[in-house]
PDB file of N, CA and C in Angstrom:
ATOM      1  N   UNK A   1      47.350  33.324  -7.321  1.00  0.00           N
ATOM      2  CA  UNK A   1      46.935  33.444  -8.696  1.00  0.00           C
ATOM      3  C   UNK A   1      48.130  33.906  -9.503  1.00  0.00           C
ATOM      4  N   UNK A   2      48.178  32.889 -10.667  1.00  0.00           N
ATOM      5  CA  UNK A   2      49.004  33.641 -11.456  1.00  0.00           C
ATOM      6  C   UNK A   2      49.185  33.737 -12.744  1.00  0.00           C
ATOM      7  N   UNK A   3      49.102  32.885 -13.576  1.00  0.00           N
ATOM      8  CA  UNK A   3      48.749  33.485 -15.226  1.00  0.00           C
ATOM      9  C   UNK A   3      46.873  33.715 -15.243  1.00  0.00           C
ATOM     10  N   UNK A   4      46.676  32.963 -14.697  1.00  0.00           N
ATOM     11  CA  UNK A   4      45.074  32.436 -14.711  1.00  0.00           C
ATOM     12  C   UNK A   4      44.715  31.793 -15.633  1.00  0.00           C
ATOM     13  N   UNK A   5      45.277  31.031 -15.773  1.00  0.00           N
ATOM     14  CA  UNK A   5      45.005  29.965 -17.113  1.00  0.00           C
ATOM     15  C   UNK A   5      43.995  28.864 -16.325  1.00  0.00           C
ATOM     16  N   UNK A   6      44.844  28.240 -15.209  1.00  0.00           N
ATOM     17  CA  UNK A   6      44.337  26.990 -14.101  1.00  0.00           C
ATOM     18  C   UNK A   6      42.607  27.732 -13.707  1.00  0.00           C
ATOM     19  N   UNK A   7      42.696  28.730 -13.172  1.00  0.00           N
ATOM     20  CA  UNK A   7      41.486  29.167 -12.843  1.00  0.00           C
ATOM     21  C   UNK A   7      40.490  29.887 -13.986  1.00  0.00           C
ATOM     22  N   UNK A   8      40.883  29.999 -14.749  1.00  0.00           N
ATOM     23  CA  UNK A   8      39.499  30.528 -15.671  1.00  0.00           C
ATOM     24  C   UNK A   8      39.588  28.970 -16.503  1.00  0.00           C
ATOM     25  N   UNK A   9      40.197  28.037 -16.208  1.00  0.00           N
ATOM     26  CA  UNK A   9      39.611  26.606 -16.865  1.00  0.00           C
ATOM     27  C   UNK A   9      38.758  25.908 -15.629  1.00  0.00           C
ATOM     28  N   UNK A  10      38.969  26.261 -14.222  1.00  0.00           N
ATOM     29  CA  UNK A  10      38.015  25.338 -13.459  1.00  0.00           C
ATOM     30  C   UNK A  10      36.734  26.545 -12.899  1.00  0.00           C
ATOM     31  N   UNK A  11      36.886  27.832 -13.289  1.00  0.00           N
ATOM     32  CA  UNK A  11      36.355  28.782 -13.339  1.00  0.00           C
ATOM     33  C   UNK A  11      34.973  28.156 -13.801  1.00  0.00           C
ATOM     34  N   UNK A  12      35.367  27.780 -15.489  1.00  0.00           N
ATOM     35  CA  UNK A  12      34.420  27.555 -16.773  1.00  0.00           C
ATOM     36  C   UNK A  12      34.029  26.056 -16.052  1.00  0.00           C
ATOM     37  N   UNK A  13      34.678  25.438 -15.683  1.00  0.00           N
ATOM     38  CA  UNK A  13      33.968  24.053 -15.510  1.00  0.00           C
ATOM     39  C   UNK A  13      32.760  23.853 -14.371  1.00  0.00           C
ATOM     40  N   UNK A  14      33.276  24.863 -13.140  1.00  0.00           N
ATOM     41  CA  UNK A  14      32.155  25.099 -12.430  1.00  0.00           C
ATOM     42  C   UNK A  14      31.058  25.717 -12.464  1.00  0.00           C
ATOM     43  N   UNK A  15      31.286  26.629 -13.891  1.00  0.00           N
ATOM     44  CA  UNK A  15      29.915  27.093 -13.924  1.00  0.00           C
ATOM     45  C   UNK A  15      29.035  26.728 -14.599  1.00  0.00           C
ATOM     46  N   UNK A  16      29.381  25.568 -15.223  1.00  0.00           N
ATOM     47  CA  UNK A  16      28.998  24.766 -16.294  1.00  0.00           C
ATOM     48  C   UNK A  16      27.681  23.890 -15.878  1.00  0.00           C
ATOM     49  N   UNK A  17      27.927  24.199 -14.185  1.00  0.00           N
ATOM     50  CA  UNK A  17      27.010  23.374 -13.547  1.00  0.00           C
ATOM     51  C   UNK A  17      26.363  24.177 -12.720  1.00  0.00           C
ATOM     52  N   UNK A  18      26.225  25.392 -13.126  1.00  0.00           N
ATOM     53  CA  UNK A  18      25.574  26.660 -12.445  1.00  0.00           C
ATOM     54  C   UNK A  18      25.004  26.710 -11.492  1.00  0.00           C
ATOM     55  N   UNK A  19      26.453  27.046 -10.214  1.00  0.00           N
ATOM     56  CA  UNK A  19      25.693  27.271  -9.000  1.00  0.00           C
ATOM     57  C   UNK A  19      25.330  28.545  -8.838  1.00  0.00           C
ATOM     58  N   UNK A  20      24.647  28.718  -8.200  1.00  0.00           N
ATOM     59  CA  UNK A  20      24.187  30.370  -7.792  1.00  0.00           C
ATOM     60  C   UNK A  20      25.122  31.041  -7.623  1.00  0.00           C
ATOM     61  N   UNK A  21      26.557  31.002  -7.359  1.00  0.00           N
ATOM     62  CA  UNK A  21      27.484  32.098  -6.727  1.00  0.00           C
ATOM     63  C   UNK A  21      28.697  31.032  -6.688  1.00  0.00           C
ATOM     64  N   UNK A  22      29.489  31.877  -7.332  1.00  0.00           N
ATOM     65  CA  UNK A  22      31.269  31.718  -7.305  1.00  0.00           C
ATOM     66  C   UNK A  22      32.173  32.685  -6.840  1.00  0.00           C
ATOM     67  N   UNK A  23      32.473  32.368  -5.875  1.00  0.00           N
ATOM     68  CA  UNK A  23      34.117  33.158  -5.726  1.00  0.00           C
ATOM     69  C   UNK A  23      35.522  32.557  -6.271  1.00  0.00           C
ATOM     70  N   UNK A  24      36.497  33.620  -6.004  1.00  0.00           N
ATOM     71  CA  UNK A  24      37.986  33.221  -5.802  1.00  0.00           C
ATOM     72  C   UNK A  24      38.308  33.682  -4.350  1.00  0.00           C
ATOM     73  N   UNK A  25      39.115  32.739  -4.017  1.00  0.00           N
ATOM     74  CA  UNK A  25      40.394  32.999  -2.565  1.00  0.00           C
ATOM     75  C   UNK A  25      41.389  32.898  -2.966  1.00  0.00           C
ATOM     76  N   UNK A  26      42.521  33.753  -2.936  1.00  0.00           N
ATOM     77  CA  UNK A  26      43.892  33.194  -3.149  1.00  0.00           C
ATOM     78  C   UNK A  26      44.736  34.343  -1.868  1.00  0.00           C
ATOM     79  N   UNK A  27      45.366  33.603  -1.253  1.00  0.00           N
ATOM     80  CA  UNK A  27      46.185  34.291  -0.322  1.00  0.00           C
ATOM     81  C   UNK A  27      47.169  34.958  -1.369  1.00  0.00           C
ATOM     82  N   UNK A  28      47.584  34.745  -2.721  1.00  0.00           N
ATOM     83  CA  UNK A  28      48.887  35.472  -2.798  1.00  0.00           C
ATOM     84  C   UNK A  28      48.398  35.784  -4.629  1.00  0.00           C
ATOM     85  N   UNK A  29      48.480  36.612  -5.048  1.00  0.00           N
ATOM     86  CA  UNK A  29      48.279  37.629  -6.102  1.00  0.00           C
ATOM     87  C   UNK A  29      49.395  37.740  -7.161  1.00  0.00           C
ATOM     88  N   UNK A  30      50.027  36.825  -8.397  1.00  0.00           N
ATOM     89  CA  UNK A  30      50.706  37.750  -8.800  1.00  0.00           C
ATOM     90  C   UNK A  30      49.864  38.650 -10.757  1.00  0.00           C
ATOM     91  N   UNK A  31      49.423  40.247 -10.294  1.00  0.00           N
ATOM     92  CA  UNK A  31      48.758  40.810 -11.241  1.00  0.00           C
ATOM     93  C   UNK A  31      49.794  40.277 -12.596  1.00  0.00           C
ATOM     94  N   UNK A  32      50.764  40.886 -12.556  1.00  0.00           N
ATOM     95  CA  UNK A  32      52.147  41.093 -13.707  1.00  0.00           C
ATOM     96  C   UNK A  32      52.009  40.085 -14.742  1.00  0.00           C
ATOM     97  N   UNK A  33      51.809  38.955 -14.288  1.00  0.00           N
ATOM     98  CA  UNK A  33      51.677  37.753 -15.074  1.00  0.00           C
ATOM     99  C   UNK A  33      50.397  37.257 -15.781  1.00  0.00           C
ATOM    100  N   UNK A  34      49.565  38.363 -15.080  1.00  0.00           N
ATOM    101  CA  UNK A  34      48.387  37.772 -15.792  1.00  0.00           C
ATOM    102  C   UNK A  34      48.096  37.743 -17.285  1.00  0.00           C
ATOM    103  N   UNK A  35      47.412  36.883 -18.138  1.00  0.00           N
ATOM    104  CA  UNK A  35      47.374  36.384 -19.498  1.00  0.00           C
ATOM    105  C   UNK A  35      45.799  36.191 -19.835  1.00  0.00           C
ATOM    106  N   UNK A  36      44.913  35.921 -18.485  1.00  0.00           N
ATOM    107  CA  UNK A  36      43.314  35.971 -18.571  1.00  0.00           C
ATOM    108  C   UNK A  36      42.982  36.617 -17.685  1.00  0.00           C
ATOM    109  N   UNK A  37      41.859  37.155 -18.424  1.00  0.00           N
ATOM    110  CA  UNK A  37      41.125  38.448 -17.510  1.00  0.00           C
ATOM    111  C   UNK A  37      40.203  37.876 -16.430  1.00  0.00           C
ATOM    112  N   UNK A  38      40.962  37.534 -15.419  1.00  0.00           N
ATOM    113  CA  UNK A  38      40.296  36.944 -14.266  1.00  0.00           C
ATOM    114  C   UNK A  38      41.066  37.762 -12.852  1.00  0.00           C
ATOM    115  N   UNK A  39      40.085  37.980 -11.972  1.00  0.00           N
ATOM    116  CA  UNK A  39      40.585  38.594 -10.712  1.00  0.00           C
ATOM    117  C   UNK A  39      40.133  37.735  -9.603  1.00  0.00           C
ATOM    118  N   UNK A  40      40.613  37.888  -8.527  1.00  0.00           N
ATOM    119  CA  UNK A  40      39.967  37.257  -7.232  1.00  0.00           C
ATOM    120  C   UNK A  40      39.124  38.100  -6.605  1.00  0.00           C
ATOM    121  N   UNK A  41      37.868  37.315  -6.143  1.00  0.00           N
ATOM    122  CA  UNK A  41      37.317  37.921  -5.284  1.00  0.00           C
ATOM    123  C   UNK A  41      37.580  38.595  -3.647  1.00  0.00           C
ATOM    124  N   UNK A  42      38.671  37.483  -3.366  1.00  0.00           N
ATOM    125  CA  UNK A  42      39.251  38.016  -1.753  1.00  0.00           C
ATOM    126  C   UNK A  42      40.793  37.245  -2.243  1.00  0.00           C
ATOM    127  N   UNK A  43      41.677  38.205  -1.662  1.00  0.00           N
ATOM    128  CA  UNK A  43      42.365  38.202  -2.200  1.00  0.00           C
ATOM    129  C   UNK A  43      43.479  38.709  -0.871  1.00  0.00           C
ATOM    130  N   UNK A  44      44.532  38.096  -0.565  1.00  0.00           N
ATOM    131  CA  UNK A  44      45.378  38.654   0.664  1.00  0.00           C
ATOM    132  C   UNK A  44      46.462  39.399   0.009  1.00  0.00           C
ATOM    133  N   UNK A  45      47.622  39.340  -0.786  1.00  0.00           N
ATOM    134  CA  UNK A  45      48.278  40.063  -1.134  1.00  0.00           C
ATOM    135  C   UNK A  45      48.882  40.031  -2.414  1.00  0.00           C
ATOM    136  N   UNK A  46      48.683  40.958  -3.333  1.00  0.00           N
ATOM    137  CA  UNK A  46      49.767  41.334  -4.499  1.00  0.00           C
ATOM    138  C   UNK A  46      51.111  41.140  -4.240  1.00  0.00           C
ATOM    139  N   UNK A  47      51.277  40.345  -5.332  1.00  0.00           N
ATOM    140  CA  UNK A  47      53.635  40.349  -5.113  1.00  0.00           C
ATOM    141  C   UNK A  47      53.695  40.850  -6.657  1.00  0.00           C
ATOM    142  N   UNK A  48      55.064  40.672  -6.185  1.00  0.00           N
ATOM    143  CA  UNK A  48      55.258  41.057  -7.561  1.00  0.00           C
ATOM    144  C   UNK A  48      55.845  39.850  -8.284  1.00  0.00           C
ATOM    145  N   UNK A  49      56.600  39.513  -9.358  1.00  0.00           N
ATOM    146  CA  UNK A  49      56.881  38.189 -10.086  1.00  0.00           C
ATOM    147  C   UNK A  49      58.302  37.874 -10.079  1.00  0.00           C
ATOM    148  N   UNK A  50      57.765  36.899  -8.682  1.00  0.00           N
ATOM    149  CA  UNK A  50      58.959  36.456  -7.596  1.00  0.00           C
ATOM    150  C   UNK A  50      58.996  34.964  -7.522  1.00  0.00           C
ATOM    151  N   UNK A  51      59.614  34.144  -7.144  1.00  0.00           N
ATOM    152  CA  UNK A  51      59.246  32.721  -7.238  1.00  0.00           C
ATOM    153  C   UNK A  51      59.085  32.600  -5.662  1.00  0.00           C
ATOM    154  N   UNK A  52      57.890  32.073  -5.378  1.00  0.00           N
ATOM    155  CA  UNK A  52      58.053  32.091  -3.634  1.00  0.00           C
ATOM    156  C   UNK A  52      57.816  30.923  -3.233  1.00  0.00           C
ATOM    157  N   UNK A  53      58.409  30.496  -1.795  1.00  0.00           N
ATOM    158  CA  UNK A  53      58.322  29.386  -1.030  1.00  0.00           C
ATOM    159  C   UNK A  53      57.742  29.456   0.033  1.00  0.00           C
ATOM    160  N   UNK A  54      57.656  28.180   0.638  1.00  0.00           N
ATOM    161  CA  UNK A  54      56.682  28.340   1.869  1.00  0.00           C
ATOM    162  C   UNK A  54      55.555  28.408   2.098  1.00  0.00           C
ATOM    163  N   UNK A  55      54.969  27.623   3.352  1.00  0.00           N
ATOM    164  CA  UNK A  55      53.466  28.234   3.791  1.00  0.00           C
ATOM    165  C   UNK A  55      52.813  27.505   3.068  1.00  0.00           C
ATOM    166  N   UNK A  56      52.977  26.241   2.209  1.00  0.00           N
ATOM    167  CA  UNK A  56      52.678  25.014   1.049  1.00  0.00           C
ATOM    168  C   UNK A  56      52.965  25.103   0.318  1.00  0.00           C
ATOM    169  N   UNK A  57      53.613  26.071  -0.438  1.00  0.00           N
ATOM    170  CA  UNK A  57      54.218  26.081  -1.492  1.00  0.00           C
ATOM    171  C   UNK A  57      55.803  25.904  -1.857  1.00  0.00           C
ATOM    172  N   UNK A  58      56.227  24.589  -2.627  1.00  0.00           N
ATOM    173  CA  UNK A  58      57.492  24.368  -2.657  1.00  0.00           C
ATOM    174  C   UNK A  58      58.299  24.688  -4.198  1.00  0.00           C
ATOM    175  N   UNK A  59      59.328  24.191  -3.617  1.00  0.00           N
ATOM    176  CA  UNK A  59      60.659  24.092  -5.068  1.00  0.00           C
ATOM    177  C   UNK A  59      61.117  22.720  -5.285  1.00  0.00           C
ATOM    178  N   UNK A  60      60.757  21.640  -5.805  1.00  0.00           N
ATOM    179  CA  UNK A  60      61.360  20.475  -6.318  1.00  0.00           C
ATOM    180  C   UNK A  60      61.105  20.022  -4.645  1.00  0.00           C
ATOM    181  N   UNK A  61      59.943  19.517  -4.243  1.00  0.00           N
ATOM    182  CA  UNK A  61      59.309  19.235  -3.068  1.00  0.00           C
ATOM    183  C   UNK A  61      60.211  19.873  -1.691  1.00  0.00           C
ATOM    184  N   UNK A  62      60.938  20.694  -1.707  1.00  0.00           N
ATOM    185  CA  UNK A  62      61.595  21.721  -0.380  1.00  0.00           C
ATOM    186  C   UNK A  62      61.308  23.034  -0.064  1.00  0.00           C
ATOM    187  N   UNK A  63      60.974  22.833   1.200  1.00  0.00           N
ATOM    188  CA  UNK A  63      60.710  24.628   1.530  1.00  0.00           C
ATOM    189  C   UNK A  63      59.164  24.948   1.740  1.00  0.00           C
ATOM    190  N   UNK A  64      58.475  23.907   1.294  1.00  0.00           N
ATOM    191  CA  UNK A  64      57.045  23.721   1.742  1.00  0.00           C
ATOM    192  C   UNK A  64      56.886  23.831   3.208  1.00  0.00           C
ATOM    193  N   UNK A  65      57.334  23.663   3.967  1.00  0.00           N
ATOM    194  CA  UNK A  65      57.106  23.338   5.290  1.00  0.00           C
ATOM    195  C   UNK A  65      57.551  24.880   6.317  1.00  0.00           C
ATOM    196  N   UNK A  66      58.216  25.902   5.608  1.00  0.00           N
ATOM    197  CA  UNK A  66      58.820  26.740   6.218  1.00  0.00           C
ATOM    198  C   UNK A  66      57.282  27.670   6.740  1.00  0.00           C
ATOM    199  N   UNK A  67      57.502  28.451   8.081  1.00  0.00           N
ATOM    200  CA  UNK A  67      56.557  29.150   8.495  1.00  0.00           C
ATOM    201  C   UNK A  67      56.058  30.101   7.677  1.00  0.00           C
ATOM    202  N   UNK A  68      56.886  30.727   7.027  1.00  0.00           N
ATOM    203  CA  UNK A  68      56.418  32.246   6.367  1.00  0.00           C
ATOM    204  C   UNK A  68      56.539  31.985   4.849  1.00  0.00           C
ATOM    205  N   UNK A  69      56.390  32.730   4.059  1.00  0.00           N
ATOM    206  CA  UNK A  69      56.184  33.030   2.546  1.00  0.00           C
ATOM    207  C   UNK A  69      57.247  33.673   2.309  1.00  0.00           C
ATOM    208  N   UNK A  70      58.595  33.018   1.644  1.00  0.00           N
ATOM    209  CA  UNK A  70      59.305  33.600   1.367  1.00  0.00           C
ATOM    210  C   UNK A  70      60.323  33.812  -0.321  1.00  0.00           C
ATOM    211  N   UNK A  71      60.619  34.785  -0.662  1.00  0.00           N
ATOM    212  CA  UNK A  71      61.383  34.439  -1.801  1.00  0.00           C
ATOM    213  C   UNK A  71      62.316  33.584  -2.314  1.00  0.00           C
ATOM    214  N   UNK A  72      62.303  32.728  -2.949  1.00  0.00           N
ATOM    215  CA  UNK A  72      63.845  32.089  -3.065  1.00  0.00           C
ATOM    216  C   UNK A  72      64.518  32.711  -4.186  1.00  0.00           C
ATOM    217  N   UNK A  73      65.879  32.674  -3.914  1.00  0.00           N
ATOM    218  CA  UNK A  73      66.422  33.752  -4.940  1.00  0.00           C
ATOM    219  C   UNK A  73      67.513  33.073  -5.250  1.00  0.00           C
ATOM    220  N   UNK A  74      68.039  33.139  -6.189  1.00  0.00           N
ATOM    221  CA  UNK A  74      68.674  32.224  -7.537  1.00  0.00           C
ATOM    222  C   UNK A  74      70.008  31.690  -6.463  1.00  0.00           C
ATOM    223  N   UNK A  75      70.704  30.680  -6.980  1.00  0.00           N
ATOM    224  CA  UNK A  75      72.173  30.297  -6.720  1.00  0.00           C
ATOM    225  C   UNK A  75      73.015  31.076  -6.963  1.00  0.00           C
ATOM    226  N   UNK A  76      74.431  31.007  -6.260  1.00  0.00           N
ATOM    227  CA  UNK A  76      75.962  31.720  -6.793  1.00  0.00           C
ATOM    228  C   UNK A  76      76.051  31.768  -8.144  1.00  0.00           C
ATOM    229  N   UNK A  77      75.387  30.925  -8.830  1.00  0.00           N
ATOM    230  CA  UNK A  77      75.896  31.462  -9.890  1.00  0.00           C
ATOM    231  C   UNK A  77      75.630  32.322 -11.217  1.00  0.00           C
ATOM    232  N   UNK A  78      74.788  33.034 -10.150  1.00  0.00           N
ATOM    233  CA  UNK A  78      73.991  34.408 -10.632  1.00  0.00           C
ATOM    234  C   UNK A  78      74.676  35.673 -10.508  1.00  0.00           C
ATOM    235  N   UNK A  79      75.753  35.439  -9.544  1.00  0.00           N
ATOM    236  CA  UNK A  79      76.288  36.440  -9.815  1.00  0.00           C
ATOM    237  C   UNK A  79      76.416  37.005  -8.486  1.00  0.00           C
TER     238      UNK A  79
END
């Protein structure tokens, strides 16, 4: 989760069709960024506002495939 923009729009669309009960799952949390007042119901871990890879989540389709959840952190020429 992370601004919650994506999820309080499919949030609203699913309930539009009112099932008895909604959750959220999100393995990875970032609070910092949030912009809508939406939380998860189960929820694996808070980060902080990091750009992360791995574990399905990529950068310009690379790094998806890596075992673990990891940070990617800027090029040389950052300094």
């Amino acid at each position: 989760m992370d601004t919650g923009l994506t999820l309080t729009f499919i949030q609203n669309m699913l309930r539009a069709h009112q099932p008895k009960s909604l959750k959220i799952a999100a393995l990875l949390d970032k609070v910092s960024r949030r912009t809508e007042p939406i939380r998860g119901d189960y929820v694996g871990f808070e980060i902080p506002d990091e750009f992360v890879v791995g574990y399905g989540l990529d950068f310009a389709e690379h790094y998806r495939n890596l075992p673990d959840i990891c940070v990617l952190e800027s090029g040389p020429e950052s300094g």
